[in-house]
N, C-alpha and C. Protein backbone atom coordinates (compact mmCIF):
# COMPACT_ATOMS: atom_id res chain seq x y z
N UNK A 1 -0.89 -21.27 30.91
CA UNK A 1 -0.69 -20.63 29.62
C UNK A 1 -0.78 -19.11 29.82
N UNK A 2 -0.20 -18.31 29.01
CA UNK A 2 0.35 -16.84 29.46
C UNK A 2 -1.11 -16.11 28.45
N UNK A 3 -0.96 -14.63 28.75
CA UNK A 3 -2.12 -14.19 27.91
C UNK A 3 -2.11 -14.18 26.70
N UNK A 4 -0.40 -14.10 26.12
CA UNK A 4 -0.23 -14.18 24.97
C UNK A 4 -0.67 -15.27 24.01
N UNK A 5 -0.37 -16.36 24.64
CA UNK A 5 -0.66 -17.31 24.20
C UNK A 5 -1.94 -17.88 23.60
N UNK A 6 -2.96 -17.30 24.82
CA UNK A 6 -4.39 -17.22 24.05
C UNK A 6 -4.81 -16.54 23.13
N UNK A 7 -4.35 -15.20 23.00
CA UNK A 7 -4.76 -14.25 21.32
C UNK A 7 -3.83 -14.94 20.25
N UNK A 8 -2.85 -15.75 20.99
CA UNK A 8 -1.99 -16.07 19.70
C UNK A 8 -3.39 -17.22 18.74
N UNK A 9 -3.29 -17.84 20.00
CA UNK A 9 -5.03 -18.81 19.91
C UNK A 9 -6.32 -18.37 18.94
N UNK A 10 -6.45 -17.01 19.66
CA UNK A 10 -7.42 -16.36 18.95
C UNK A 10 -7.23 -15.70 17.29
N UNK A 11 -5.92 -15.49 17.53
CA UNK A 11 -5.67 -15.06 16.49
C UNK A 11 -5.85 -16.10 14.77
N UNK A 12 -5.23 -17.00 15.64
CA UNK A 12 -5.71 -18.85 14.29
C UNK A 12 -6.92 -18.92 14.06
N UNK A 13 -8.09 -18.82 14.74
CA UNK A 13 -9.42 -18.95 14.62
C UNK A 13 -9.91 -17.60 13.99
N UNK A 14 -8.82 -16.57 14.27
CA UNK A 14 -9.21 -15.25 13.55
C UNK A 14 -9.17 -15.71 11.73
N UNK A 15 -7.91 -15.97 11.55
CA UNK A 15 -7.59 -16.30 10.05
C UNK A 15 -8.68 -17.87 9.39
N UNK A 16 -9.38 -18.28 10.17
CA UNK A 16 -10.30 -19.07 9.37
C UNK A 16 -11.63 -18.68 9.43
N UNK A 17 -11.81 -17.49 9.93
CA UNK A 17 -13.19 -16.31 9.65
C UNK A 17 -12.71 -15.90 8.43
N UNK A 18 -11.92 -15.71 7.97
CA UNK A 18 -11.42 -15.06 6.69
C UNK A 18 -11.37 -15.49 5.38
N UNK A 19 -11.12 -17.06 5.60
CA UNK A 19 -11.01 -18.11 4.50
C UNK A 19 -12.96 -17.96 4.20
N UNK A 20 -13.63 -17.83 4.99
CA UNK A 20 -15.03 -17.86 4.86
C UNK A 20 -15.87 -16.76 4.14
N UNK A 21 -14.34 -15.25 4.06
CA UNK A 21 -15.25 -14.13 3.45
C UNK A 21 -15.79 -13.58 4.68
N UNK A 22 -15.67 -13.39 5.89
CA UNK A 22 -15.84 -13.37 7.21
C UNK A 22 -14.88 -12.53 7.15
N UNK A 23 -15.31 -11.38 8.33
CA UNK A 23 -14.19 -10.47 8.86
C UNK A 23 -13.86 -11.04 10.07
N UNK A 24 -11.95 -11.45 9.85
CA UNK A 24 -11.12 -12.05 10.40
C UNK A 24 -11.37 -11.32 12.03
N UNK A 25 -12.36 -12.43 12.71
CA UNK A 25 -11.69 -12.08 14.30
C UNK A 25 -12.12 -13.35 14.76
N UNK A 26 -11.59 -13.74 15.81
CA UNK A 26 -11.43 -14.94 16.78
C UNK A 26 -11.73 -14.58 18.27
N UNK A 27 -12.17 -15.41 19.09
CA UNK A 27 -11.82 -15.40 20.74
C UNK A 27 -12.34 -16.92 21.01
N UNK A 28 -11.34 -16.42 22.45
CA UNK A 28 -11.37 -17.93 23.00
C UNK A 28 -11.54 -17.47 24.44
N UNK A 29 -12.44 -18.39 24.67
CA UNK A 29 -13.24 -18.31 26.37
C UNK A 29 -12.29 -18.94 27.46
N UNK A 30 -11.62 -18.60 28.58
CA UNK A 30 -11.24 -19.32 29.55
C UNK A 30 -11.29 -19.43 30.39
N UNK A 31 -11.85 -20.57 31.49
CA UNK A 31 -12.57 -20.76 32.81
C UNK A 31 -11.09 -19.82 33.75
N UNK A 32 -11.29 -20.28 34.78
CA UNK A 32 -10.47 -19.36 36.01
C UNK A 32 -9.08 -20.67 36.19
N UNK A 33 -9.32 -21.59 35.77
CA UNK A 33 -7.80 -22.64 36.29
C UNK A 33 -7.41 -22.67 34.47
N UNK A 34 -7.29 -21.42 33.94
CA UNK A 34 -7.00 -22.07 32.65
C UNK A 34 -7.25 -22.32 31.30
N UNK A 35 -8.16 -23.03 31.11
CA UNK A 35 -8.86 -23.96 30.40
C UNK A 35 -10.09 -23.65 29.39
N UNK A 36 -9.74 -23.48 28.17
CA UNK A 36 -10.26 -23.20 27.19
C UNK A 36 -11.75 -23.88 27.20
N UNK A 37 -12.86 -23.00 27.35
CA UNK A 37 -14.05 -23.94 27.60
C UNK A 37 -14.92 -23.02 26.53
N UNK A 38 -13.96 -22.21 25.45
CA UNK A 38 -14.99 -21.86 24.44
C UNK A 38 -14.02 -21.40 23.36
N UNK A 39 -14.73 -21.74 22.06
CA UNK A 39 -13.90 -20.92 21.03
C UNK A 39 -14.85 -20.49 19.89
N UNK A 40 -14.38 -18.91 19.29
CA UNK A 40 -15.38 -19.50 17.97
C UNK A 40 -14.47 -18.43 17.27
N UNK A 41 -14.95 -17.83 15.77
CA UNK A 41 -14.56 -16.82 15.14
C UNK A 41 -15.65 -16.67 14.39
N UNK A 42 -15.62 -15.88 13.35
CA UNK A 42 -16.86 -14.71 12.69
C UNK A 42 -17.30 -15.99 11.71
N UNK A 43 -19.07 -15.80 11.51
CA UNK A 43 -19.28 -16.45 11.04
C UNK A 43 -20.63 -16.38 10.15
N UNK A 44 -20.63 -14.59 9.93
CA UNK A 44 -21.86 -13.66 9.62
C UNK A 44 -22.11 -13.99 8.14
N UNK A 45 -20.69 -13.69 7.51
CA UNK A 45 -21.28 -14.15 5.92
C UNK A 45 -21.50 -15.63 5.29
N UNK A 46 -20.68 -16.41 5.86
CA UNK A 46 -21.27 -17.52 5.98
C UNK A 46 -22.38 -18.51 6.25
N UNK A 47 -22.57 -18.28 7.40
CA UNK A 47 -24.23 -18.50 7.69
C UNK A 47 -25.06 -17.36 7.82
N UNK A 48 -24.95 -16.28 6.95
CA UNK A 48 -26.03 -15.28 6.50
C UNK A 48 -26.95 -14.96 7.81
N UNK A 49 -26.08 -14.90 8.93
CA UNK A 49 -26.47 -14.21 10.50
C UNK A 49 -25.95 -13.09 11.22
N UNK A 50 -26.61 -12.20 11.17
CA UNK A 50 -25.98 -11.35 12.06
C UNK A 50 -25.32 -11.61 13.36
N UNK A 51 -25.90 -12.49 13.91
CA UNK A 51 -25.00 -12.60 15.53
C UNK A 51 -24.60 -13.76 15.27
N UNK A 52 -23.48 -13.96 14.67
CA UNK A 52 -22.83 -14.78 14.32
C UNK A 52 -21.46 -14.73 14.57
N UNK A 53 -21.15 -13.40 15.86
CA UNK A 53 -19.76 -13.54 16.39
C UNK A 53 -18.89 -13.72 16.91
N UNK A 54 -17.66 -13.73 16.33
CA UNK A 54 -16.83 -14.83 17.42
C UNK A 54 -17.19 -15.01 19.00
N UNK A 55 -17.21 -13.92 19.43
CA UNK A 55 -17.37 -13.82 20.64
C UNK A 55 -18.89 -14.55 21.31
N UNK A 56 -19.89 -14.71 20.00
CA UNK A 56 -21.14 -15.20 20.67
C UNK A 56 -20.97 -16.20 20.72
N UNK A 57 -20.39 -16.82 19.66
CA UNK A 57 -20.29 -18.34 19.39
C UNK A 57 -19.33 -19.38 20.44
N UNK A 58 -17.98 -18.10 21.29
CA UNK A 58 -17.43 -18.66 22.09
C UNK A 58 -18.18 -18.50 23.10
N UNK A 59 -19.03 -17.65 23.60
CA UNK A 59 -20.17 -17.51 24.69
C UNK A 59 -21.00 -18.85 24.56
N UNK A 60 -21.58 -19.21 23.52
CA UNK A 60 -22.75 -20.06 23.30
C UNK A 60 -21.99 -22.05 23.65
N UNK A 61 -20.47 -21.98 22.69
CA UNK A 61 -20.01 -22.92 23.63
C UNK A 61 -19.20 -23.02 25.00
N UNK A 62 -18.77 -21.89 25.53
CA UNK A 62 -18.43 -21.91 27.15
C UNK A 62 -19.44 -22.36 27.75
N UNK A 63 -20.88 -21.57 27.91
CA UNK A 63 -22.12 -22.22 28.61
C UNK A 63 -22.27 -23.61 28.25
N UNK A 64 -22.69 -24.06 27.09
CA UNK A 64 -22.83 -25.49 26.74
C UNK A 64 -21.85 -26.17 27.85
N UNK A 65 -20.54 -26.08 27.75
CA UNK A 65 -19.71 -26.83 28.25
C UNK A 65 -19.33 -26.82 29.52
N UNK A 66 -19.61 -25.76 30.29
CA UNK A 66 -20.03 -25.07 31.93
C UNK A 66 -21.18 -25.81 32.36
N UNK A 67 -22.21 -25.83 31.51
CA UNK A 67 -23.59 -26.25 31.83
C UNK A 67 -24.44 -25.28 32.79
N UNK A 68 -23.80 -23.95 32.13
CA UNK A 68 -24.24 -22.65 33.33
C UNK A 68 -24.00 -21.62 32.12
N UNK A 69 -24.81 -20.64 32.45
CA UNK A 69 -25.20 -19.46 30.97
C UNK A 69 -24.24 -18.49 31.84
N UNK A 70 -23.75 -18.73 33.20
CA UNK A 70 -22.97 -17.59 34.21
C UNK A 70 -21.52 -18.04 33.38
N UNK A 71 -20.62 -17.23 33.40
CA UNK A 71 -19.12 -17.24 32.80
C UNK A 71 -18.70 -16.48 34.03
N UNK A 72 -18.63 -16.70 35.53
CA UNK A 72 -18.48 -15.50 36.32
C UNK A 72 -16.65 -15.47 36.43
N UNK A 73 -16.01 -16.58 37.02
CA UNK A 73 -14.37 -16.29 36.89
C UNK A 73 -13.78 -16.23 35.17
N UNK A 74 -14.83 -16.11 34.76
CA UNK A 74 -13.93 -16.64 32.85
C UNK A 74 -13.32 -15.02 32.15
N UNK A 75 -12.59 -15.62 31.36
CA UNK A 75 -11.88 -14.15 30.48
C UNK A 75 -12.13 -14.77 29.16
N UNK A 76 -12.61 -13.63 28.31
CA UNK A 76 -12.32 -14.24 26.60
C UNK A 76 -11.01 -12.80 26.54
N UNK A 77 -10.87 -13.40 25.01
CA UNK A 77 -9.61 -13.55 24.58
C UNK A 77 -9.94 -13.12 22.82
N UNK A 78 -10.11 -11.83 22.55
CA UNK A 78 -10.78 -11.62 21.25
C UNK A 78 -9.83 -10.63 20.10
N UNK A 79 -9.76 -10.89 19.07
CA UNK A 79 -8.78 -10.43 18.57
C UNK A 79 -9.34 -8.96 17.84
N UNK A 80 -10.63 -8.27 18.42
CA UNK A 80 -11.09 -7.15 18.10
C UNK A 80 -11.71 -6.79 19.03
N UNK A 81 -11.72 -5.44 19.59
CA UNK A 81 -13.20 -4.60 20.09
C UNK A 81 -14.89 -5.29 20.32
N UNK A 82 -14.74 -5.83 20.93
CA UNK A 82 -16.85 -6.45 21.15
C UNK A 82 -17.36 -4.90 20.69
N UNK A 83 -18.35 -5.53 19.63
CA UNK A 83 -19.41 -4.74 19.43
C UNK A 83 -20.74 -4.52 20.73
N UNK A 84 -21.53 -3.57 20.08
CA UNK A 84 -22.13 -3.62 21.12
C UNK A 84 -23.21 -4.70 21.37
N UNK A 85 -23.81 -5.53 20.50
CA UNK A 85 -24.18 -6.82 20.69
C UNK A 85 -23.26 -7.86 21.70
N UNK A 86 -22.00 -8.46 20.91
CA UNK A 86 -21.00 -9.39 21.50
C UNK A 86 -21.19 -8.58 23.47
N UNK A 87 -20.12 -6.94 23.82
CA UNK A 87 -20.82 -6.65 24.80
C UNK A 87 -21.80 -6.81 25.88
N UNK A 88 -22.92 -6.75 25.15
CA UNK A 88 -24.18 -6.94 26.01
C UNK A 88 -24.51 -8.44 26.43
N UNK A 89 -23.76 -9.39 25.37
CA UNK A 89 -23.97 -11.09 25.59
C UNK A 89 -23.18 -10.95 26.73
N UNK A 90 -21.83 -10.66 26.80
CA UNK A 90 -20.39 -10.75 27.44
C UNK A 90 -20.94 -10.21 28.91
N UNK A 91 -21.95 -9.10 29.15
CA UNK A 91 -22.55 -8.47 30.99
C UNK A 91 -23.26 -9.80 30.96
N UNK A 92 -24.06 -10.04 30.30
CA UNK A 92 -25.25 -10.69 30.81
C UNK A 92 -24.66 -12.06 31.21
N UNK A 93 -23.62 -12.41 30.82
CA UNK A 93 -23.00 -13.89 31.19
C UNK A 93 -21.96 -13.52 32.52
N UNK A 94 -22.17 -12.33 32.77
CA UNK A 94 -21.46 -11.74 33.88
C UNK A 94 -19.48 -12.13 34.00
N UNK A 95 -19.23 -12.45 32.45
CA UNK A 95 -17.60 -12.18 32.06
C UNK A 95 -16.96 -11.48 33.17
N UNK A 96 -15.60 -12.33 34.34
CA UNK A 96 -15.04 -11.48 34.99
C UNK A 96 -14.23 -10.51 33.93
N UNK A 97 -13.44 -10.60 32.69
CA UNK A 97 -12.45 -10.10 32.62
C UNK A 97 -12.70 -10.00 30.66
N UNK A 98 -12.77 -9.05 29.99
CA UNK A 98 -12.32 -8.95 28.17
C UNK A 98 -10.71 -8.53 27.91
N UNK A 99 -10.14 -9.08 26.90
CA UNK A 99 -8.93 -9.05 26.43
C UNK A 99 -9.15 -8.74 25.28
N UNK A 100 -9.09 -7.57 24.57
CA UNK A 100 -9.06 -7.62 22.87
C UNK A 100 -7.75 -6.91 22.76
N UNK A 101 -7.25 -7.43 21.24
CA UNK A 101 -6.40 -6.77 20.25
C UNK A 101 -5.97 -5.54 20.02
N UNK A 102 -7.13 -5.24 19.55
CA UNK A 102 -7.82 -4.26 18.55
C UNK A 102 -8.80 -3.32 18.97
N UNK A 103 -8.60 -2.27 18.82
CA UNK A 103 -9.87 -1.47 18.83
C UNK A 103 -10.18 -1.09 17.94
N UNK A 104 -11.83 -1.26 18.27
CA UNK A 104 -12.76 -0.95 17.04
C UNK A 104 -13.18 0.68 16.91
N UNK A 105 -12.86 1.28 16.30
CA UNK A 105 -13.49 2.47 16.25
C UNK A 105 -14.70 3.08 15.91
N UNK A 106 -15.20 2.10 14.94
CA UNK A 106 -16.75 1.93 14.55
C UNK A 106 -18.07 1.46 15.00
N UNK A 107 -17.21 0.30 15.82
CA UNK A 107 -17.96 -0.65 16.75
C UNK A 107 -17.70 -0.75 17.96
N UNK A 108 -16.45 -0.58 18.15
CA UNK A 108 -16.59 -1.05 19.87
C UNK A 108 -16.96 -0.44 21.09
N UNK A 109 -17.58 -1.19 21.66
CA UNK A 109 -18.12 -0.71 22.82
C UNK A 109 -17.64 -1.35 24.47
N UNK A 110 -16.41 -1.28 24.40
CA UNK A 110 -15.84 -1.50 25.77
C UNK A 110 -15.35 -0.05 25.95
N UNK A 111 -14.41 0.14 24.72
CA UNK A 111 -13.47 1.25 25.42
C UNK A 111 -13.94 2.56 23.64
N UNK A 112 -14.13 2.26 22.86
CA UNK A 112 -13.41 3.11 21.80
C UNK A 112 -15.12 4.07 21.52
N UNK A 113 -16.23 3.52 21.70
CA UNK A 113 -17.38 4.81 21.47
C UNK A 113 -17.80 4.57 22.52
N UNK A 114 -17.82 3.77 23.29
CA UNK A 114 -18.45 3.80 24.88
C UNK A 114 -18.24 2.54 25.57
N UNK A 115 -18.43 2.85 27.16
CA UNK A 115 -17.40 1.85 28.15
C UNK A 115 -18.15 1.32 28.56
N UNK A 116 -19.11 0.72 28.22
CA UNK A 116 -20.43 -0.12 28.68
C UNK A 116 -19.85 -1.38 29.76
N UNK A 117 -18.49 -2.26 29.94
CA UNK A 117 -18.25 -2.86 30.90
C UNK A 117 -18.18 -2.24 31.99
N UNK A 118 -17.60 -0.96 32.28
CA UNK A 118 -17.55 -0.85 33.86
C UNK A 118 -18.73 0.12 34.04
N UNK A 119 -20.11 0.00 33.32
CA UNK A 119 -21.11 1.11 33.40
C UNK A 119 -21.84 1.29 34.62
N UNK A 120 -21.79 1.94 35.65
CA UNK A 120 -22.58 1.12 37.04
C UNK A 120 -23.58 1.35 37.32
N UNK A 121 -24.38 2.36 36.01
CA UNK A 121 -25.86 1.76 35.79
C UNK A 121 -26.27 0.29 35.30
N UNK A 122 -25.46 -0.87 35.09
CA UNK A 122 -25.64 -2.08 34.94
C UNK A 122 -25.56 -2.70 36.01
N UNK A 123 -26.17 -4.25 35.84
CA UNK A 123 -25.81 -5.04 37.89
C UNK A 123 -24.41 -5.48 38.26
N UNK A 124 -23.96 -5.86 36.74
CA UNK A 124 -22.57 -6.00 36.59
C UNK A 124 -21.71 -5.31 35.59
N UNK A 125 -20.68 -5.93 35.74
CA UNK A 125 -18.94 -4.72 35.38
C UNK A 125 -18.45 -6.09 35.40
N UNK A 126 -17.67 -5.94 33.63
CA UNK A 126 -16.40 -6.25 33.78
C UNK A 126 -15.03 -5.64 33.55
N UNK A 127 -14.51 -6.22 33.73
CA UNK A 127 -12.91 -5.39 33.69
C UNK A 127 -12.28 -5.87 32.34
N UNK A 128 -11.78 -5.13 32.08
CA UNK A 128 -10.70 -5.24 30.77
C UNK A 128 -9.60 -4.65 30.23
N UNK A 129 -8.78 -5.66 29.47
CA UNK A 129 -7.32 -4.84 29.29
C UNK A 129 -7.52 -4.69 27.39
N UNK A 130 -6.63 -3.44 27.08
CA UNK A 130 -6.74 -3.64 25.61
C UNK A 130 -4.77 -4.03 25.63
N UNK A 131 -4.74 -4.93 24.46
CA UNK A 131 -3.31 -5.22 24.54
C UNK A 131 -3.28 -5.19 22.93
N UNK A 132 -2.84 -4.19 22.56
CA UNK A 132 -2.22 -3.88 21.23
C UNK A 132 -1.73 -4.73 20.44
N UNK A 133 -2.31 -5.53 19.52
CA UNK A 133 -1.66 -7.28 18.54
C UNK A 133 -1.57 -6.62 17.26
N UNK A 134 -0.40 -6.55 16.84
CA UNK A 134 -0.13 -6.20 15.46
C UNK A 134 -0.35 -6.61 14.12
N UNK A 135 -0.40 -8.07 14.95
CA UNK A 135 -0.76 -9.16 14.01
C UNK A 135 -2.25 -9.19 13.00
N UNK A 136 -2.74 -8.76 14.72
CA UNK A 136 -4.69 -8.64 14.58
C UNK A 136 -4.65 -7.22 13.35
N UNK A 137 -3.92 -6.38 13.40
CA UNK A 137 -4.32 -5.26 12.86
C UNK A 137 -3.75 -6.03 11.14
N UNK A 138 -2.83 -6.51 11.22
CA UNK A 138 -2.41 -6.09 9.48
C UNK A 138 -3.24 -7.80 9.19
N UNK A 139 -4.01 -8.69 9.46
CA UNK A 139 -4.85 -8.98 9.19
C UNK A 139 -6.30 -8.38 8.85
N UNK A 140 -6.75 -7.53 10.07
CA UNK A 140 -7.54 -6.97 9.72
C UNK A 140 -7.54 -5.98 8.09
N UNK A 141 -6.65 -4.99 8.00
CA UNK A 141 -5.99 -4.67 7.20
C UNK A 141 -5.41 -5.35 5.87
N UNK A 142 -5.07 -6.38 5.71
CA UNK A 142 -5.13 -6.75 4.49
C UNK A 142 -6.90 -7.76 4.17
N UNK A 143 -7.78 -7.98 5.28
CA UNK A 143 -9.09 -8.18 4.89
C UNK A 143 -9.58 -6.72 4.08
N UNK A 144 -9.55 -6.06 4.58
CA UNK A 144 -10.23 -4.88 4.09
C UNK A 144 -9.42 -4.58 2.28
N UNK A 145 -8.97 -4.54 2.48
CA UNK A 145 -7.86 -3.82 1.70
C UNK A 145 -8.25 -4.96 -0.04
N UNK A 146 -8.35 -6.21 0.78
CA UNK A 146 -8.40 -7.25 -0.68
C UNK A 146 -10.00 -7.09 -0.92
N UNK A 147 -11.07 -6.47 -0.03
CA UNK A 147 -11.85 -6.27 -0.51
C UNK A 147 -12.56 -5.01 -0.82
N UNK A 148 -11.91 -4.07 -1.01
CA UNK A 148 -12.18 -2.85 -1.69
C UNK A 148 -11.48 -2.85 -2.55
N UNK A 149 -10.13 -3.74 -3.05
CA UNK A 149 -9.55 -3.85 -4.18
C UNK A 149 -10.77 -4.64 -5.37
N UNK A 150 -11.45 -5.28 -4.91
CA UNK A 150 -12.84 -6.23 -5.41
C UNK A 150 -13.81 -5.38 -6.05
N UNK A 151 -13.58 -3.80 -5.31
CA UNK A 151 -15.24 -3.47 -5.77
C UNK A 151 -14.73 -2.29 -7.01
């Protein structure tokens, strides 16, 4: 399966963070032959949790399903910027590779307020590509938008 194919992935799990009142983002975890061994999307206002994001939740089931807290050949697949929480889960599981959408300008901490994956004051580095999803943005964008029309 091509890279596209997985944000297209991520992107579906993005739009049912949304149905929840959840800010629409998705990722999906994939071992090194492939193989989807995690998925989640936002799930903060819903279950009234802060670390409740996509990206943890696809962290929390990759390990389950690895039976190893290490993700060392895996790539997620996220349709926004890791905050700097999601981030710090994403070193510590020693993630070869991040794929986001979107950059966060508020939040993110790969590439857009600081590059905390390739930091080499950490033990590990991962690598990452940002690939521009248009899709991700005018979702994001009409989330926002229907809810400042609200207030």
């Amino acid at each position: 399966m091509k890279n596209q194919n997985y944000m297209e992935m991520a992107l579906k799990l993005a739009k049912k963070a949304s149905v929840n009142g959840d800010v629409p983002v998705g990722a999906i975890i994939v071992d090194e032959n492939g193989k989807i061994i995690g998925r989640g999307f936002n799930k903060k206002e819903k279950e009234q949790d802060p670390t409740q994001h996509a990206e943890i939740i696809a962290i929390k089931k990759a390990c389950k399903k690895n039976g190893n807290w290490r993700l060392i050949n895996c790539t997620i697949y996220t349709t926004l910027e890791p905050c700097l929480m999601c981030v710090g889960a994403l070193l510590q599981t020693r993630i070869k590779h991040i794929v986001f959408a979107l950059k966060d300008i508020k939040f993110g901490c790969v590439d857009s307020l600081y590059n905390l994956t390739l930091d080499k004051r950490f033990n590990h580095r991962s690598d990452y590509t940002y690939s521009l999803n248009l899709d991700s943005k005018k979702m994001l964008q009409t989330f926002f938008g229907e809810i400042r029309s609200l207030q």
